[in-house]
Protein backbone atom coordinates (compact mmCIF):
# COMPACT_ATOMS: atom_id res chain seq x y z
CA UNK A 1 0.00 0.00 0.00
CA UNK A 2 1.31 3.71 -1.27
CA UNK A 3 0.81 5.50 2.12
CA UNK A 4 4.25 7.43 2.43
CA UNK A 5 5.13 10.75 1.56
CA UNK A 6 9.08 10.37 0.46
CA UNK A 7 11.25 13.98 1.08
CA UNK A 8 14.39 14.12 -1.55
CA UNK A 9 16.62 17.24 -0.91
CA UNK A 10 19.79 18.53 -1.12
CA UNK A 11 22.06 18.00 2.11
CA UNK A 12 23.38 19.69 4.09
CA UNK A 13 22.06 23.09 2.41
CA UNK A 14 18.44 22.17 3.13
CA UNK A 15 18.54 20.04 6.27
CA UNK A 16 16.73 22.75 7.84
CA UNK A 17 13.66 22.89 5.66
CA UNK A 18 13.61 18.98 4.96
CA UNK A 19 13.22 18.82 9.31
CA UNK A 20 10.62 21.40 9.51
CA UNK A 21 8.40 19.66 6.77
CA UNK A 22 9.40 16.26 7.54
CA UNK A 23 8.23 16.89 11.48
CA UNK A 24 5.30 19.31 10.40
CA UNK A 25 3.73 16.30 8.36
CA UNK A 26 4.06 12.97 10.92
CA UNK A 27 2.66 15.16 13.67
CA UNK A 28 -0.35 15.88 11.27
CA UNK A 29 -0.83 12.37 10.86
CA UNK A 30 1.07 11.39 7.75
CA UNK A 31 3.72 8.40 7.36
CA UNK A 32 7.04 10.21 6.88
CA UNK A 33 10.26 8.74 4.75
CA UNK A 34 13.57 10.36 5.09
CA UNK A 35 17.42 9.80 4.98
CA UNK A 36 18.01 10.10 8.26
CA UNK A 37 22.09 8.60 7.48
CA UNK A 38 22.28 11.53 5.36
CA UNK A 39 21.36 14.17 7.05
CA UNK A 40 23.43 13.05 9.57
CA UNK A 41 26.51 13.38 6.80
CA UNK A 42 26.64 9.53 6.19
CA UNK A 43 26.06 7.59 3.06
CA UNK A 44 22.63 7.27 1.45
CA UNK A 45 21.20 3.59 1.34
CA UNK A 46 20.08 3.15 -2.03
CA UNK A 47 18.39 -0.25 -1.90
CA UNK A 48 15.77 1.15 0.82
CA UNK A 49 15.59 4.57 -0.54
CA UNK A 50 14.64 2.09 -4.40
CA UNK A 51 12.39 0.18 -2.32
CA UNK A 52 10.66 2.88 -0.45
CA UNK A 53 10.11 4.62 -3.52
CA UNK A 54 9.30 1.69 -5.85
CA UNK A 55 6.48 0.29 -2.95
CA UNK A 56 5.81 2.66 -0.40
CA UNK A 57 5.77 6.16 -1.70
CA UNK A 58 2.30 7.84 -2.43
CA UNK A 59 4.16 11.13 -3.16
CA UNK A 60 7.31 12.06 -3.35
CA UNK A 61 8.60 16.03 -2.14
CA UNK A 62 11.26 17.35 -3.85
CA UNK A 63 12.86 19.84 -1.95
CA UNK A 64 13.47 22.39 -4.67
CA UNK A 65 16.01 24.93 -4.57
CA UNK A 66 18.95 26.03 -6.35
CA UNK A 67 21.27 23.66 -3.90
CA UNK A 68 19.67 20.83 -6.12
CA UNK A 69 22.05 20.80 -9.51
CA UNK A 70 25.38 21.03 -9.45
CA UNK A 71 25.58 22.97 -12.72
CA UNK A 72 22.39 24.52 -14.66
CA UNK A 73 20.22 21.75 -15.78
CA UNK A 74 22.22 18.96 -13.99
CA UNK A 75 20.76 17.41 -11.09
CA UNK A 76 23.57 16.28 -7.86
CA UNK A 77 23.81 12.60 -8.08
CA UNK A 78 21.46 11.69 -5.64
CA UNK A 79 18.77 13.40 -6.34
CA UNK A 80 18.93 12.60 -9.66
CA UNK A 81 18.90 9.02 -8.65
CA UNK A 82 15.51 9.50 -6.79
CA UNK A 83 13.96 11.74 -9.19
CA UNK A 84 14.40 9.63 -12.34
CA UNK A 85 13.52 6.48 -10.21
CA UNK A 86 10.53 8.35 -9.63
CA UNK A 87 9.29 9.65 -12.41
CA UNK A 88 10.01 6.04 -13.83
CA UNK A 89 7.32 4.66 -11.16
CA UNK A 90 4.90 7.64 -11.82
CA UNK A 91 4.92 6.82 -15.81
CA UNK A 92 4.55 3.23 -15.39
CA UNK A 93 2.12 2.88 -12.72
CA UNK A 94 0.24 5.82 -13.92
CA UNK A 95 0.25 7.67 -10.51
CA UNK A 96 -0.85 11.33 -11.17
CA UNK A 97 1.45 14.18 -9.47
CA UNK A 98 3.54 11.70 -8.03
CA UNK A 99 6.29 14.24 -7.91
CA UNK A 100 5.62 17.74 -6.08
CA UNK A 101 8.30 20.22 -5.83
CA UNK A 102 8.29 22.56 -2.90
CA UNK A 103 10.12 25.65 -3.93
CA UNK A 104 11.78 26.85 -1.09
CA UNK A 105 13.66 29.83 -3.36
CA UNK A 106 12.05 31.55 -5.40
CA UNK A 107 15.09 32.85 -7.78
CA UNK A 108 15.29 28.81 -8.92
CA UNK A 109 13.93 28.64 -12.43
CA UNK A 110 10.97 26.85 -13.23
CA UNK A 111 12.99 25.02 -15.57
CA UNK A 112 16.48 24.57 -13.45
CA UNK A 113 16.18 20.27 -14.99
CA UNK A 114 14.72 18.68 -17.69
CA UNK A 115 11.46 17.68 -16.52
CA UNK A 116 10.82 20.18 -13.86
CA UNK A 117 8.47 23.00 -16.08
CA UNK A 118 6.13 20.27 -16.54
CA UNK A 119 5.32 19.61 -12.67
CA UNK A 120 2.83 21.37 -10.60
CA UNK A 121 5.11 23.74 -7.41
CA UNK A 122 4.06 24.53 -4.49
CA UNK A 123 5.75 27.72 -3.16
CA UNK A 124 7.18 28.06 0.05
CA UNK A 125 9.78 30.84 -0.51
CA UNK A 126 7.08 33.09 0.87
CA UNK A 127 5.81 31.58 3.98
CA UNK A 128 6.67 28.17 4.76
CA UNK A 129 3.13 28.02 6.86
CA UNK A 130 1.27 28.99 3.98
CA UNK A 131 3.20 26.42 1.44
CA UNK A 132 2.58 23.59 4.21
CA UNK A 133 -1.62 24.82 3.78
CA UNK A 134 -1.07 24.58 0.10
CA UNK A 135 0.71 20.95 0.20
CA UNK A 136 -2.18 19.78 2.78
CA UNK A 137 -4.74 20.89 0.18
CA UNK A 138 -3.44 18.61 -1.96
CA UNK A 139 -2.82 15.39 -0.10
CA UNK A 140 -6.19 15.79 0.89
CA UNK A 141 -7.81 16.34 -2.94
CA UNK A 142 -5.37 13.42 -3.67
CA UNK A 143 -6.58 11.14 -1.01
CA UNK A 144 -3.40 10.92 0.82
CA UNK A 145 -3.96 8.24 3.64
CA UNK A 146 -3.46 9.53 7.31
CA UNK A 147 -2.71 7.46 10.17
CA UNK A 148 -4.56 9.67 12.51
CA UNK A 149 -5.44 13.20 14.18
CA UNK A 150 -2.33 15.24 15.15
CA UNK A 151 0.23 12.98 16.98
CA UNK A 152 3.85 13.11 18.54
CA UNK A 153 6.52 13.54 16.33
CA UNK A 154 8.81 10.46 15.97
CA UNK A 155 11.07 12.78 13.68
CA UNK A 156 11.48 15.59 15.70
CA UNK A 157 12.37 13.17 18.81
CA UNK A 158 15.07 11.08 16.19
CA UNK A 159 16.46 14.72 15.73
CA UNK A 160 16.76 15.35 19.39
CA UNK A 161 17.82 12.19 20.25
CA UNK A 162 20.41 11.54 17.26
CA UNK A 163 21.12 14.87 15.26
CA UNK A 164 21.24 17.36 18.14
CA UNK A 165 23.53 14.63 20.59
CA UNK A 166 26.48 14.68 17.45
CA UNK A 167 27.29 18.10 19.03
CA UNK A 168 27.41 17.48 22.37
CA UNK A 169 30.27 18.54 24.58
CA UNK A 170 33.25 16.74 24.48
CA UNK A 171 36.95 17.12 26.44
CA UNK A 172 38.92 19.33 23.94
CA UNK A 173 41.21 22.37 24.24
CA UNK A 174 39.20 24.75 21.89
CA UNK A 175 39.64 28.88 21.78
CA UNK A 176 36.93 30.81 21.87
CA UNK A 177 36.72 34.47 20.55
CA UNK A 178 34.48 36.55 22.09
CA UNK A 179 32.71 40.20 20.58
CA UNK A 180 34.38 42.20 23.02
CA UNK A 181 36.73 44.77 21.62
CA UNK A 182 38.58 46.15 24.40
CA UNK A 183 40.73 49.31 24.00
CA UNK A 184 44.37 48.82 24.70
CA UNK A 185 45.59 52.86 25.50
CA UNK A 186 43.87 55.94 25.74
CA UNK A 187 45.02 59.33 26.81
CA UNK A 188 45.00 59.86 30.87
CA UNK A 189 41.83 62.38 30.60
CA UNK A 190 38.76 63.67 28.64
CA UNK A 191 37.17 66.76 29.17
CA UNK A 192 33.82 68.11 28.80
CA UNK A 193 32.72 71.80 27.49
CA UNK A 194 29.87 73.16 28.60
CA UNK A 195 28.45 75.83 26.37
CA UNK A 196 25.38 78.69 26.65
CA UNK A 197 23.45 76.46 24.22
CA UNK A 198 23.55 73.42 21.92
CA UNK A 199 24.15 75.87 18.59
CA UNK A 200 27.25 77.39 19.97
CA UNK A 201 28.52 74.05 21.00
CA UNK A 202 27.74 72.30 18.10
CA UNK A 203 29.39 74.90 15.85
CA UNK A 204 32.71 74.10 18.12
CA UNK A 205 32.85 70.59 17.24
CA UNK A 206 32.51 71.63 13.39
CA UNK A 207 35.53 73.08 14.41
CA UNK A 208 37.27 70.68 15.22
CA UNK A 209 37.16 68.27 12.61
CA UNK A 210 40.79 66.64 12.70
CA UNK A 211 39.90 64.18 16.39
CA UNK A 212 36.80 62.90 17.32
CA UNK A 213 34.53 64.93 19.05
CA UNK A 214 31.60 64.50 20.55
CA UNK A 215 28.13 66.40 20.78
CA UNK A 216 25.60 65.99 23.64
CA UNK A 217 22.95 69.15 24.11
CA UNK A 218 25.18 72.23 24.92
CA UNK A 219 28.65 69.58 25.84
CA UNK A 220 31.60 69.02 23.60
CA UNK A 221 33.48 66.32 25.20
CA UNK A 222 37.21 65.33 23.79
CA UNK A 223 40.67 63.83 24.70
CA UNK A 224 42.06 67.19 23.99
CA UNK A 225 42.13 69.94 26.30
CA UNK A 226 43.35 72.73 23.90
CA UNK A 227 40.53 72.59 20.98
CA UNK A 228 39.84 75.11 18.81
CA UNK A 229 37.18 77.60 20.32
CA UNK A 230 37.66 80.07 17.39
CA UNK A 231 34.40 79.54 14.57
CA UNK A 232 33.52 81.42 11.32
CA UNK A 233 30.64 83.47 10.73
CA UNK A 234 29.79 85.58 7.55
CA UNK A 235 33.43 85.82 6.87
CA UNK A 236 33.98 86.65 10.51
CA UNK A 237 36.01 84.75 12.43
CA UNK A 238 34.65 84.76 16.47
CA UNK A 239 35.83 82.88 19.36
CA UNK A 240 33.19 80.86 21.48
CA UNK A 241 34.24 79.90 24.61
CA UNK A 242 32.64 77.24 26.85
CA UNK A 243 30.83 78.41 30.48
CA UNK A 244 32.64 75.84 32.10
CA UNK A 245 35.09 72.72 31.54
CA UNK A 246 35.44 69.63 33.40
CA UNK A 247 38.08 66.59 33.33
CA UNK A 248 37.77 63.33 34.49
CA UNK A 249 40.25 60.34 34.67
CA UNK A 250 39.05 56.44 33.65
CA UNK A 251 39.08 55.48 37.16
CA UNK A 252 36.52 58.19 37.88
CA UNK A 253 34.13 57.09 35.65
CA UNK A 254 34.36 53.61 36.30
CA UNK A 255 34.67 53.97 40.18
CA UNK A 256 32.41 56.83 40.34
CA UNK A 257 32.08 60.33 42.40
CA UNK A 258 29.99 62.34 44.23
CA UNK A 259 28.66 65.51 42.56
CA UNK A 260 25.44 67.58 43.64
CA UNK A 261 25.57 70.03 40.33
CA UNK A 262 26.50 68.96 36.95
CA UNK A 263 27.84 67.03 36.02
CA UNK A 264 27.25 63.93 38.28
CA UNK A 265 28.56 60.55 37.62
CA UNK A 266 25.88 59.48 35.21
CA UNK A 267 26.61 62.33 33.31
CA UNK A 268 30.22 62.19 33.07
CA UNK A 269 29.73 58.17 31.95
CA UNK A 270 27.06 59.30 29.46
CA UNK A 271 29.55 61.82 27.35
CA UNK A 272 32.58 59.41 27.85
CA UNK A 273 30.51 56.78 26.03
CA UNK A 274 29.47 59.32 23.53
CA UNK A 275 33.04 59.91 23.10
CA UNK A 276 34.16 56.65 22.65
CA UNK A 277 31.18 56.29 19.77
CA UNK A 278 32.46 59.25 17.68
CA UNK A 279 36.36 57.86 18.69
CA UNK A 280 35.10 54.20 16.74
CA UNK A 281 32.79 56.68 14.09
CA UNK A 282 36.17 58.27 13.11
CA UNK A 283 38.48 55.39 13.09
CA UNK A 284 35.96 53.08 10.61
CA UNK A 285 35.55 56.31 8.65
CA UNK A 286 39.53 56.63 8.32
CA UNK A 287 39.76 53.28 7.15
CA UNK A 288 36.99 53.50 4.18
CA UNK A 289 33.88 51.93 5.49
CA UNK A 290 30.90 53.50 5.52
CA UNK A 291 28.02 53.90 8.18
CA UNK A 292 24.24 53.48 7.41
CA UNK A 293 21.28 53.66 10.15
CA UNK A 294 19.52 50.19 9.70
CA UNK A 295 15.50 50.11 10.12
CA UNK A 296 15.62 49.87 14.13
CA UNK A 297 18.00 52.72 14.41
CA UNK A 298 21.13 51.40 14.59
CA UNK A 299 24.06 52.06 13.13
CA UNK A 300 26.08 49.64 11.21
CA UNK A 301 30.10 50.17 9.34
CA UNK A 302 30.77 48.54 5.94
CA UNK A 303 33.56 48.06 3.59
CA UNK A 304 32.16 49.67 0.33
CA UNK A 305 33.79 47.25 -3.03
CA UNK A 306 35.92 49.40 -4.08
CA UNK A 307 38.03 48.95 -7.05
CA UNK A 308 41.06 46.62 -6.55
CA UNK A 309 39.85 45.47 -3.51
CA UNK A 310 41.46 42.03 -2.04
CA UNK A 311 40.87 39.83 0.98
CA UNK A 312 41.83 40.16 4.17
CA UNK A 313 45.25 38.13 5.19
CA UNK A 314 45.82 37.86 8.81
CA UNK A 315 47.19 34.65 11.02
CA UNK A 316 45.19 33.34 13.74
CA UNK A 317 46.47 34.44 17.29
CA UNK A 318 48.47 31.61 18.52
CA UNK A 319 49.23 29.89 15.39
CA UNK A 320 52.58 28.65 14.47
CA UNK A 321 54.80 31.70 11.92
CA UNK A 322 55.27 29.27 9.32
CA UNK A 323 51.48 28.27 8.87
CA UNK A 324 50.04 29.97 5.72
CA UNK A 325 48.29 32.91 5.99
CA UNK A 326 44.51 33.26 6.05
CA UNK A 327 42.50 35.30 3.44
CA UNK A 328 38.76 36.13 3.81
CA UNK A 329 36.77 38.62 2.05
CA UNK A 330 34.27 40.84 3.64
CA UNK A 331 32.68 41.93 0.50
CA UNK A 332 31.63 39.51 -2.49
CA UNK A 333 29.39 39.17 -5.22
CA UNK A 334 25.18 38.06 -4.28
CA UNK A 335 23.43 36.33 -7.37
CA UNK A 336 22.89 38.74 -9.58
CA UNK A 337 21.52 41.41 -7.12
CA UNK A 338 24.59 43.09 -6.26
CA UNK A 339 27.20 42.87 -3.33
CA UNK A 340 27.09 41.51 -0.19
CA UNK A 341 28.86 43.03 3.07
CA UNK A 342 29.80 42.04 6.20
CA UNK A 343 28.77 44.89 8.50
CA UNK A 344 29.47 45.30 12.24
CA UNK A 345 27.56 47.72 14.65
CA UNK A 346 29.30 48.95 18.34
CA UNK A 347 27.64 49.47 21.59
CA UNK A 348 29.87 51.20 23.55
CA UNK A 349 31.44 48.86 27.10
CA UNK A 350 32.51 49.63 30.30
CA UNK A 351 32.18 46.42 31.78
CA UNK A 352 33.43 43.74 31.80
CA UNK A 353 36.03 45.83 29.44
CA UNK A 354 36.48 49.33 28.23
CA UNK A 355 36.03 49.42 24.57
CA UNK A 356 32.85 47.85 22.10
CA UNK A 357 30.60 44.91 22.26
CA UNK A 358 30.58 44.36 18.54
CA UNK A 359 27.34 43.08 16.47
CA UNK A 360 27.49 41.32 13.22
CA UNK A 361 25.06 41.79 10.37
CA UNK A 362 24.94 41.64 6.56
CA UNK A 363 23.84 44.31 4.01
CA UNK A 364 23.85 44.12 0.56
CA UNK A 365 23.83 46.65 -2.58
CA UNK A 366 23.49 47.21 -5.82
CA UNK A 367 27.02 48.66 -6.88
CA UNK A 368 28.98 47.77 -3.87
CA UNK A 369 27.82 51.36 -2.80
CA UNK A 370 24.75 51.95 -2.89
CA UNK A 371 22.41 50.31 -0.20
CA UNK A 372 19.53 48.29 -1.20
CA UNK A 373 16.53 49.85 0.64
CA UNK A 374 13.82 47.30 -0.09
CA UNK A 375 13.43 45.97 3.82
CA UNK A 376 11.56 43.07 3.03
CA UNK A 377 14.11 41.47 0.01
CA UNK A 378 16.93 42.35 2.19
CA UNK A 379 15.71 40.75 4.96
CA UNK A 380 15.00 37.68 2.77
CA UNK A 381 18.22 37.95 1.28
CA UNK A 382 19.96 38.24 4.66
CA UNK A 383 18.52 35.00 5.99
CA UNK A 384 20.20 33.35 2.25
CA UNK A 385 23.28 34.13 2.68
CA UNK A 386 23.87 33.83 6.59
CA UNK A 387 21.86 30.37 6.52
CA UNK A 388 25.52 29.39 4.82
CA UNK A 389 27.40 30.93 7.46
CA UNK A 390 28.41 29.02 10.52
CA UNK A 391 30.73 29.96 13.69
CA UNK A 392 34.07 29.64 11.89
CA UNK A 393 32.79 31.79 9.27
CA UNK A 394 31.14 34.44 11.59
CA UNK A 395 34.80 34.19 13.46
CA UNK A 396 36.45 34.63 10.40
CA UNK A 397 34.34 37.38 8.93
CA UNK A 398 34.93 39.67 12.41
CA UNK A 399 38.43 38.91 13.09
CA UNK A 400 38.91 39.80 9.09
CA UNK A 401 37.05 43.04 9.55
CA UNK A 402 39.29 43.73 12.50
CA UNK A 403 42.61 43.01 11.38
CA UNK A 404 41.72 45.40 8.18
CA UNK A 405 42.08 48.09 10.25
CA UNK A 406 45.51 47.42 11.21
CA UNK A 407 48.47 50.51 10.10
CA UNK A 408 51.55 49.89 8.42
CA UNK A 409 53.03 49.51 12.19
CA UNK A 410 50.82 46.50 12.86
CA UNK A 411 48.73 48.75 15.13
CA UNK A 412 44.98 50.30 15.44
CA UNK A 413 45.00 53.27 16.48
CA UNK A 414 43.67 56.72 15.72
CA UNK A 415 44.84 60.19 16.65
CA UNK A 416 42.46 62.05 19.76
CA UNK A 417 43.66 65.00 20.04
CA UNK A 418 46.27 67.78 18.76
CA UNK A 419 48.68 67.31 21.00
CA UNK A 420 49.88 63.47 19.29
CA UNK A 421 47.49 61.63 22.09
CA UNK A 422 46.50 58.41 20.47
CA UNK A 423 43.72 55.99 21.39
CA UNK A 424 44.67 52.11 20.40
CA UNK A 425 42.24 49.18 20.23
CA UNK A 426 43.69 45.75 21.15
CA UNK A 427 44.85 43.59 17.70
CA UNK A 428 41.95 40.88 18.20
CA UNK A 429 38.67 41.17 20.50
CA UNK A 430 38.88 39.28 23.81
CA UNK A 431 39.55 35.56 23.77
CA UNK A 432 39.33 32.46 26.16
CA UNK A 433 40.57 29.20 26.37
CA UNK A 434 38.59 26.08 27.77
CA UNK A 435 38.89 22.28 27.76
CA UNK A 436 35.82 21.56 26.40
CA UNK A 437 34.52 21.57 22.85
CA UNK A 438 31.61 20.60 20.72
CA UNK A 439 31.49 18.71 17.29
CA UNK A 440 29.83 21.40 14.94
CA UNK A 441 27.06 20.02 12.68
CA UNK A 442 27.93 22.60 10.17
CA UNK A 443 24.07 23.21 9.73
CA UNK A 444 22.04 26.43 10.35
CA UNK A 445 19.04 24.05 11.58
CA UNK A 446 16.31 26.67 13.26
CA UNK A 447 18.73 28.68 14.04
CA UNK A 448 17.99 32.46 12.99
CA UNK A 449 20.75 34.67 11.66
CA UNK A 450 22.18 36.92 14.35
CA UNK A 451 21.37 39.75 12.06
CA UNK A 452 18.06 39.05 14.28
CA UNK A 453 19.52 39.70 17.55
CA UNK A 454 17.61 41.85 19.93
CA UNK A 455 19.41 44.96 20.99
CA UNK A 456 17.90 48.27 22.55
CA UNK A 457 18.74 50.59 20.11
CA UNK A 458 21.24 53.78 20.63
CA UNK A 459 19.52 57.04 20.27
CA UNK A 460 22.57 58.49 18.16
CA UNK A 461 23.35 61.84 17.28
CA UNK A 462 25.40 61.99 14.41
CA UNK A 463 28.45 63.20 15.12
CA UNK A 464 29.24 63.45 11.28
């Protein structure tokens, strides 16, 4: 009797979907094949995969996406092997749409095999909910057999049981690198100027254009004690001098005071942090990237593609002098949309270090400039790309973007004020050993991109 519904797809790429579907189904009530040795990175067994298909199968759901050929119009080995099988079965025992695709990417052609125009799709690039409501539509108009109201997944407990326990914890010395950016020197003091009102003070930091400076109401704050206090207006040049200035030391900031007028310890924190943002604002902007305000506010830096533009090189921390060097781009082609770009956003630390907790996220664009602002398709086309990315390639991607911003002198720094103070950020963000490890399944699974990470967004001035 033809009572299972057989799922062919493409692993590893879409383990994640063929999980989701395969779980949705038995706990609907259907009778559920899959290669469970393959998802788990074995071998496939053909002779039960032939016989499920040849005697069992009542449909068969081709996971269809563009991880199915190998080249246009060439299907990958095995599920070419499935899909010929089946469509051999469907012709000769005359079983109408034996073969559904479920198009899980919707830039796959209609036509990406021979064969594949003339079957009826069912689109889940969309909404996978509202695919699944299509597909159960049609096992029902197709009198699918069930063997009962909704029931407990035996799939979803094989992939707790077998799939998650491949990466569980195991004795190995392993270094971890955290998102912690922690700044390695700054000057001894900043200091804050207090102006009449915000215009003056904001025409003083236009003044000042050469170190970072910060804006907050009617406050300048800056490493540099001696800024320029002299502005133009109407050809006139006038000096604008601040009500009252105020220094403070690290260790005051971190330790705290006591204060009964302005500015009291919140306060003083509040403009060192600002600080520190335009200090990060000016360094990214020295080296080339670029800063755009993403949809919740935030701010993210990018490396535009500019012409000539190679990968990274850097050697992990630790490694051995003679091991080869590594390379990793941060910008690279997307389909045929545009450019991808790895993009990082700061929030400013002060514990458990002094410096950034950095945030990864992708953008893409049309030239390698310009931004694409469609929120929807980027988001879409976010969740693409990163569902390739794993931890060593998130690892790579930051410690890439970081080592790019190295000098000549194997330093990053940036100059903070007139008098040759500089501010230097350590080499690599903050890193730990530990003696124990995991086996990575090198899968994305239900795992959403950290582009989705929650974050209370930073109600920025621009200090451009």
């Amino acid at each position: 009797m033809r009572d299972t519904l057989f799922i062919s797809h493409a692993t590893p790429e879409d383990n994640e979907f063929a999980i989701w579907i395969g779980s949705r189904l038995e706990m609907l009530g259907y009778k559920v094949w899959i290669d469970r040795d393959r998802l788990l990175g074995g071998e496939p067994f053909w002779r039960t995969i032939d016989g499920v298909i040849r005697n069992d199968a009542v449909k068969v759901l081709l996971i269809y996406s563009n991880n199915i050929c190998l080249s246009p119009g060439i299907l990958k080995d095995g599920i070419d092997k499935e899909f010929s099988l089946a469509e051999t079965i469907a012709k000769s025992e005359g079983l109408s749409d034996f073969i559904i695709p479920l198009n899980i990417d919707k830039d796959v052609p209609y036509n990406s095999f021979i064969g594949s125009n003339r079957l009826n799709q069912i689109p889940f690039f969309g909404n996978w909910a509202e695919g699944l409501k299509q597909l159960l539509k049609k096992l029902i108009k197709d009198n699918v057999p069930r063997l009962g109201e909704i029931q407990e997944s035996t799939f979803s407990e094989w992939y707790e049981n077998e799939y998650i326990s491949n990466c569980s914890i195991i004795s190995k010395k392993e270094l971890y690198y955290s998102s912690w950016w922690q700044i390695a020197e700054m000057p001894p003091k900043f200091f804050m100027f207090k102006f009449t009102n915000a215009e003056q003070a904001k025409a003083v930091r236009n003044a000042n254009t050469l170190i970072p400076v910060s804006l907050l109401s009617n406050t300048v704050s800056t490493f540099d004690e001696n800024i320029n206090f002299t502005i133009t207006r109407e050809d006139e040049e006038i000096e604008v001098l601040p009500d009252a200035t105020y220094s403070f030391s690290l260790t005051d900031i971190l330790d705290g005071f006591l204060s009964e007028s302005f500015p009291q310890h919140k306060d003083a924190e509040n403009h060192f942090k600002w600080l520190l943002r335009s200090v990060i604002t000016n360094l990214f902007r020295n080296k080339g990237l670029w800063k755009q305000e993403m949809s919740n506010k935030k701010f993210v830096y990018f490396l535009p593609s500019y012409d000539n533009l190679k990968p990274v090189s850097f050697k992990y921390p630790f490694s051995s002098p003679n091991k080869k060097d590594k390379r990793k781009s941060i910008v690279g082609k997307f389909e045929d949309i545009g450019k991808w770009h790895y993009a990082v956003s700061c929030q400013t630390s002060l514990s458990p270090i002094v410096g950034f907790s950095l945030k990864s996220h992708l953008v893409f664009t049309s030239d390698g400039f310009k931004l694409l602002q469609d929120e929807k398709k980027v988001h879409g086309y976010r969740r693409k790309k990163g569902r390739r990315f794993f931890n060593d390639e998130w690892r790579d991607l930051q410690l890439a973007f970081i080592q790019r911003l190295k000098d000549n002198d194997n330093e990053i720094k940036i100059k903070v004020s007139n008098e040759g103070w500089y501010l230097k950020m350590e080499n690599w963000t903050e890193m730990f050993w530990s003696d124990v490890g995991y086996r990575d399944p090198s899968t994305p699974m239900a795992v959403e991109i950290i582009e989705n990470f929650l974050e209370e967004p930073l109600n920025e001035e621009n200090d451009d």
